[in-house]
PDB file of N, CA and C in Angstrom:
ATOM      1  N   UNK A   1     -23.198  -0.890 -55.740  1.00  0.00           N
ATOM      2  CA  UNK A   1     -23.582  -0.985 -57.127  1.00  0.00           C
ATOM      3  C   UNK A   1     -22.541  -0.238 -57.962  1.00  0.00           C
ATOM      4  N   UNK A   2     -22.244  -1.048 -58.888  1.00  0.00           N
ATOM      5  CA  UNK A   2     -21.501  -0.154 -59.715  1.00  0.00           C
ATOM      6  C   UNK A   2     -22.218   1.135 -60.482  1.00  0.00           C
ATOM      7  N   UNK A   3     -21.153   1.955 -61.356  1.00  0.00           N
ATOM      8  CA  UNK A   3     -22.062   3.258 -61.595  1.00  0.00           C
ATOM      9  C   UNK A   3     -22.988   2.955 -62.924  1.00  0.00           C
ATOM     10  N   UNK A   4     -22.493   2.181 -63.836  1.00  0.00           N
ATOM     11  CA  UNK A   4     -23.533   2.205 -65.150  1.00  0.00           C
ATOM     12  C   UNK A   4     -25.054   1.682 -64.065  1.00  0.00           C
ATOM     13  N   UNK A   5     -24.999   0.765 -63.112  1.00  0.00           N
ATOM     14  CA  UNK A   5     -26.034  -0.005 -62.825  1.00  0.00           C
ATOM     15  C   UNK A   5     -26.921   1.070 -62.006  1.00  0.00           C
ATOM     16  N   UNK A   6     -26.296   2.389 -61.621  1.00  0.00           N
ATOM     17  CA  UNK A   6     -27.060   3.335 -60.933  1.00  0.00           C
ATOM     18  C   UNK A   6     -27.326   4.224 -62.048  1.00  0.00           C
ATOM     19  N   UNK A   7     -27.107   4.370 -62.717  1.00  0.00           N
ATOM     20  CA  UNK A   7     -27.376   5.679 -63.948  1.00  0.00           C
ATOM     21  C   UNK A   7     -28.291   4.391 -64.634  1.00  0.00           C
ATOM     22  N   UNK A   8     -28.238   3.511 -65.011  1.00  0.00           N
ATOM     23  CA  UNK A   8     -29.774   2.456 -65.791  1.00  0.00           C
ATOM     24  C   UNK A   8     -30.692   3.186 -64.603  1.00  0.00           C
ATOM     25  N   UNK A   9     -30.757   2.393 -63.177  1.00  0.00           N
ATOM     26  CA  UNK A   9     -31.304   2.716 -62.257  1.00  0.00           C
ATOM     27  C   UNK A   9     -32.199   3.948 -62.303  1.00  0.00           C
ATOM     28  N   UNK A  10     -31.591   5.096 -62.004  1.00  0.00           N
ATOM     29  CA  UNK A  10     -32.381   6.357 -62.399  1.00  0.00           C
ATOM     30  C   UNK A  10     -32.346   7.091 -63.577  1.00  0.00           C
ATOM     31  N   UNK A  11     -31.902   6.417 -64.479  1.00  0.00           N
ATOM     32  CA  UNK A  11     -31.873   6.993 -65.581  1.00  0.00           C
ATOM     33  C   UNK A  11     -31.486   8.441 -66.881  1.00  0.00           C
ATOM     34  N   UNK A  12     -29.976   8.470 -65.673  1.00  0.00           N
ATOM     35  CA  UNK A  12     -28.878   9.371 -65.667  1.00  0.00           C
ATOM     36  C   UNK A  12     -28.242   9.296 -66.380  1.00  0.00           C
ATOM     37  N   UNK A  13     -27.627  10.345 -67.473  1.00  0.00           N
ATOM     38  CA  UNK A  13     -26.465  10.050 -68.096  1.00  0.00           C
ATOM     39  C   UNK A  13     -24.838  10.261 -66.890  1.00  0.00           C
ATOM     40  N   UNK A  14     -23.729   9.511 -67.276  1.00  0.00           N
ATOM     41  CA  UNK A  14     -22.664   9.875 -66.481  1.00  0.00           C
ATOM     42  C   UNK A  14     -22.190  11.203 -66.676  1.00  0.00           C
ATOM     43  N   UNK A  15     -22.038  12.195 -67.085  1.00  0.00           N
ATOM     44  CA  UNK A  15     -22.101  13.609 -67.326  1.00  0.00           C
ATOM     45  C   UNK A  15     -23.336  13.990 -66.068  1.00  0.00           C
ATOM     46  N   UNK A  16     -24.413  13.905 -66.462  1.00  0.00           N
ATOM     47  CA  UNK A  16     -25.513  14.703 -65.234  1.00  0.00           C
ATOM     48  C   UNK A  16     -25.238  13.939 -64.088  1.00  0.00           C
ATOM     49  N   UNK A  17     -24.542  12.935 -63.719  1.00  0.00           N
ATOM     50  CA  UNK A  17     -24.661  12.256 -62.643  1.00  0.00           C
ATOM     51  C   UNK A  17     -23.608  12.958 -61.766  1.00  0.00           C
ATOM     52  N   UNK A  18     -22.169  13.217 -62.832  1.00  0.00           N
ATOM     53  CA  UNK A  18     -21.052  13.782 -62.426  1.00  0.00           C
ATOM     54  C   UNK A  18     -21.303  15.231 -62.050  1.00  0.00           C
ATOM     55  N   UNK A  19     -22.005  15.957 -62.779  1.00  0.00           N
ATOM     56  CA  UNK A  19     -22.165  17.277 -62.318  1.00  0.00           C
ATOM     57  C   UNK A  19     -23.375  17.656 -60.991  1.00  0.00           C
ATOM     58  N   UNK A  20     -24.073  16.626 -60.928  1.00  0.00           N
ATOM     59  CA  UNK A  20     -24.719  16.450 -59.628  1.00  0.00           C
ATOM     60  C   UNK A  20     -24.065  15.904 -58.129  1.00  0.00           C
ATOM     61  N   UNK A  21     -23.152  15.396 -58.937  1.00  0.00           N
ATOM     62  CA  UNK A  21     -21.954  15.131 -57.866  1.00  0.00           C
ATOM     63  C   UNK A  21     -21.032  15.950 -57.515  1.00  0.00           C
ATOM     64  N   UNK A  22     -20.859  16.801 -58.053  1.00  0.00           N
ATOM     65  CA  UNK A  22     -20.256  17.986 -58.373  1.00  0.00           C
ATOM     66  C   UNK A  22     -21.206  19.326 -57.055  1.00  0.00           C
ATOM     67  N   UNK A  23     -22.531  19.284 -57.682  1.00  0.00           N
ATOM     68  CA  UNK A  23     -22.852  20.394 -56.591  1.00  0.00           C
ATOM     69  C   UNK A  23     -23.252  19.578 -55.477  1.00  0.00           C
ATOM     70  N   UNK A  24     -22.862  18.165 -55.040  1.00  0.00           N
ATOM     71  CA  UNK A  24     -23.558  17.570 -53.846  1.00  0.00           C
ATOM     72  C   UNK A  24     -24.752  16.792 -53.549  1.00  0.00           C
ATOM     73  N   UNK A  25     -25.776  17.218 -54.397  1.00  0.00           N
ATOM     74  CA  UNK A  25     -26.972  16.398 -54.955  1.00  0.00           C
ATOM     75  C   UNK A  25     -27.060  14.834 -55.177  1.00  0.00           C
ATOM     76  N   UNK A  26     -25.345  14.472 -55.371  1.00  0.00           N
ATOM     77  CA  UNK A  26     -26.382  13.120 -55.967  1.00  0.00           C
ATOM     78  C   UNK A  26     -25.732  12.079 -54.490  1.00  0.00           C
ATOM     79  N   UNK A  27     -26.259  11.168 -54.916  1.00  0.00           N
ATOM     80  CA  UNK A  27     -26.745   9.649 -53.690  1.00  0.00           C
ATOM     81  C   UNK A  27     -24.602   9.847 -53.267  1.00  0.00           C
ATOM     82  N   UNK A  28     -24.767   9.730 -51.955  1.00  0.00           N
ATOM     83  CA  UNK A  28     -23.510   8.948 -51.363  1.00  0.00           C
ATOM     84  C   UNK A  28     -22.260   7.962 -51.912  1.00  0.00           C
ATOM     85  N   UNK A  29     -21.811   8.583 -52.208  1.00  0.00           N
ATOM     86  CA  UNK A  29     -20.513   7.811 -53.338  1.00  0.00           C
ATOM     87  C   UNK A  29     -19.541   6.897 -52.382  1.00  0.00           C
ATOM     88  N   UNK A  30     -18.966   6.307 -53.011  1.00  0.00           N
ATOM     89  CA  UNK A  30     -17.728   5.055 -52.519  1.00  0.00           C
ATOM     90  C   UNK A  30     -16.606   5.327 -53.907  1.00  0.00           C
ATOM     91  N   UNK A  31     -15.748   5.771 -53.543  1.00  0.00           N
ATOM     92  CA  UNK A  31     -14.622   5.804 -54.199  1.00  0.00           C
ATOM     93  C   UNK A  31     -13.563   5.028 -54.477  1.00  0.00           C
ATOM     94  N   UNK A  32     -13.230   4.095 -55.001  1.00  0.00           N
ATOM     95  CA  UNK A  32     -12.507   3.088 -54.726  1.00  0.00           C
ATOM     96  C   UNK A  32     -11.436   3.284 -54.843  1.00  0.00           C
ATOM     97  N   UNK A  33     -10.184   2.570 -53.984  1.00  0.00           N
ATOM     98  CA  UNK A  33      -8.411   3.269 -54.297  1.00  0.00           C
ATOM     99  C   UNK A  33      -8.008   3.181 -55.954  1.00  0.00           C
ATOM    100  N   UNK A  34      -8.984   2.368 -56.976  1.00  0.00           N
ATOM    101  CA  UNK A  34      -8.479   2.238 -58.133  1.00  0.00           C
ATOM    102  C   UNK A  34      -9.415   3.300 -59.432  1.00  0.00           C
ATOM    103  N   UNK A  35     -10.144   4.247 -58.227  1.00  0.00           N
ATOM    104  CA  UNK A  35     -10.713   5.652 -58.925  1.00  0.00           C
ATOM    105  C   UNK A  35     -12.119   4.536 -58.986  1.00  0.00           C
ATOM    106  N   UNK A  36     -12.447   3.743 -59.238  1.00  0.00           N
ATOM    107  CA  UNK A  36     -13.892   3.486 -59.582  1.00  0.00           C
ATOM    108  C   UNK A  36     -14.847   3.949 -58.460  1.00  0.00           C
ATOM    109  N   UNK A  37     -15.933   4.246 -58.753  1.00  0.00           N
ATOM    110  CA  UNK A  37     -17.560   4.967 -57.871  1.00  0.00           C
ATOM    111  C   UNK A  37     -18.217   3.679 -57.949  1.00  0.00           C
ATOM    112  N   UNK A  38     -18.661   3.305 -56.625  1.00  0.00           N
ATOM    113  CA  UNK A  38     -20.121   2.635 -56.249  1.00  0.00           C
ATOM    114  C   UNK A  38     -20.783   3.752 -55.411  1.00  0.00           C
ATOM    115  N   UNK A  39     -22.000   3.022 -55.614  1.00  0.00           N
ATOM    116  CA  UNK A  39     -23.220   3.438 -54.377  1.00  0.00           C
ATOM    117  C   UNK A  39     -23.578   2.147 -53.862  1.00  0.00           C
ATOM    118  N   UNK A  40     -23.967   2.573 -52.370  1.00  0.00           N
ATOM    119  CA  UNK A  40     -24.709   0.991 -51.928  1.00  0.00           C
ATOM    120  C   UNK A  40     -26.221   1.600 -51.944  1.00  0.00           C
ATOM    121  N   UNK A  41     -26.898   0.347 -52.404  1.00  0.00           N
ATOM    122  CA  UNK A  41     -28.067   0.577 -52.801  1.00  0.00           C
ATOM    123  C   UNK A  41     -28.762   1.158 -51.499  1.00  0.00           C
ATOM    124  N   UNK A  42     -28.641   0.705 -50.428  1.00  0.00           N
ATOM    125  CA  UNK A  42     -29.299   1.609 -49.367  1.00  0.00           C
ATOM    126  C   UNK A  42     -29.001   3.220 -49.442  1.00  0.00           C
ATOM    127  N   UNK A  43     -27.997   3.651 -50.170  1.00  0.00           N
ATOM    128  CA  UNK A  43     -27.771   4.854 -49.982  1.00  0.00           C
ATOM    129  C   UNK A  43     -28.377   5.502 -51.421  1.00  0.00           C
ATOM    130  N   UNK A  44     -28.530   4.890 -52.526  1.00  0.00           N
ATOM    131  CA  UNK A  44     -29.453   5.255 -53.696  1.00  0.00           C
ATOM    132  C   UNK A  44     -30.988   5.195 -53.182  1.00  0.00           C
ATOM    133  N   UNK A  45     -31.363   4.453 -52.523  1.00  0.00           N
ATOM    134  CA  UNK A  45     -32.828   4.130 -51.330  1.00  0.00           C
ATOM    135  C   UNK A  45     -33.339   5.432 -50.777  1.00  0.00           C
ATOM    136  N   UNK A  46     -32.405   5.578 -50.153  1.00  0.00           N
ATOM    137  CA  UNK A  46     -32.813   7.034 -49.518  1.00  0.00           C
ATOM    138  C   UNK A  46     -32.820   7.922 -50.280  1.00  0.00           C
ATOM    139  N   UNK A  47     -31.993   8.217 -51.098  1.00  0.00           N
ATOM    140  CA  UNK A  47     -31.840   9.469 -52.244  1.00  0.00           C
ATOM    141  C   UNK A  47     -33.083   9.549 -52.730  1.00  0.00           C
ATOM    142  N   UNK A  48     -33.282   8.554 -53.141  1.00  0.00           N
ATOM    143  CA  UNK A  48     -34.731   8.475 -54.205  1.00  0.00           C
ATOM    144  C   UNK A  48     -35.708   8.718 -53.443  1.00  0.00           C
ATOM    145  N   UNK A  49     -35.379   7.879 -52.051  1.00  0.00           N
ATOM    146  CA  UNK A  49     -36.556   8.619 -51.338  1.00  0.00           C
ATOM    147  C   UNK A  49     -37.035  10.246 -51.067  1.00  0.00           C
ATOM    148  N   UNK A  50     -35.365  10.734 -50.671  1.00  0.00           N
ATOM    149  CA  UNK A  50     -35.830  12.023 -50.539  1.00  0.00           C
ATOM    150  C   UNK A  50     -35.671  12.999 -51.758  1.00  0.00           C
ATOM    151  N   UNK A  51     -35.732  12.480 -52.868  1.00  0.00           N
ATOM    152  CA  UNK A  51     -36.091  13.282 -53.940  1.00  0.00           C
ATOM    153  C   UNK A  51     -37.527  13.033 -54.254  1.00  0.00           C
ATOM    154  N   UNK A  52     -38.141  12.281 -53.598  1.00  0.00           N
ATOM    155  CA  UNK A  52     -39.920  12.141 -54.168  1.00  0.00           C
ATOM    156  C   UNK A  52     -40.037  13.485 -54.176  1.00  0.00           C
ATOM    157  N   UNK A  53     -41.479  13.768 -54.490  1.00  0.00           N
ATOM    158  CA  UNK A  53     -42.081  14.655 -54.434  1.00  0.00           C
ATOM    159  C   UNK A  53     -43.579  14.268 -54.549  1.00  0.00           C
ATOM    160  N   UNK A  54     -44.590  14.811 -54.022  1.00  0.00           N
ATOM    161  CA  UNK A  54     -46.285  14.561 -54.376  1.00  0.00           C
ATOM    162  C   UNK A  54     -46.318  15.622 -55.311  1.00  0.00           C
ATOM    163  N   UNK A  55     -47.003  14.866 -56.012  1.00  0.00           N
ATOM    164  CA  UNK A  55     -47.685  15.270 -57.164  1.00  0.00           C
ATOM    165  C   UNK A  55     -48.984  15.478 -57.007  1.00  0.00           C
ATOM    166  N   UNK A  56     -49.681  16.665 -57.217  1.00  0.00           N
ATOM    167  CA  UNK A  56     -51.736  16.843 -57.497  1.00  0.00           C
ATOM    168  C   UNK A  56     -51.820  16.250 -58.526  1.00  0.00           C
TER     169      UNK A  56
END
């Protein structure tokens, strides 16, 4: 996925996405030789998964 389509997705600005990328936090990146970021959606899948949380 490209990156605007993951920041719609969870509803990230590119600034918080970058600085979450920054301390390690965010979903599994793909770097491309021409500087562009994807995620594959299986790897945004899991992220989200393991950021759930239960709620009372």
């Amino acid at each position: 996925m490209k990156l605007p389509e993951v920041l719609d997705e969870i509803g990230m600005s590119r600034s918080a996405f970058y600085r979450m990328r920054a301390r390690g936090k965010a979903p599994k990146c793909i770097k491309l030789p021409n500087g562009q970021i994807r995620v594959r959606q299986s790897d945004l899948d899991t992220w989200l998964s393991a950021c759930e949380q239960e709620v009372d």
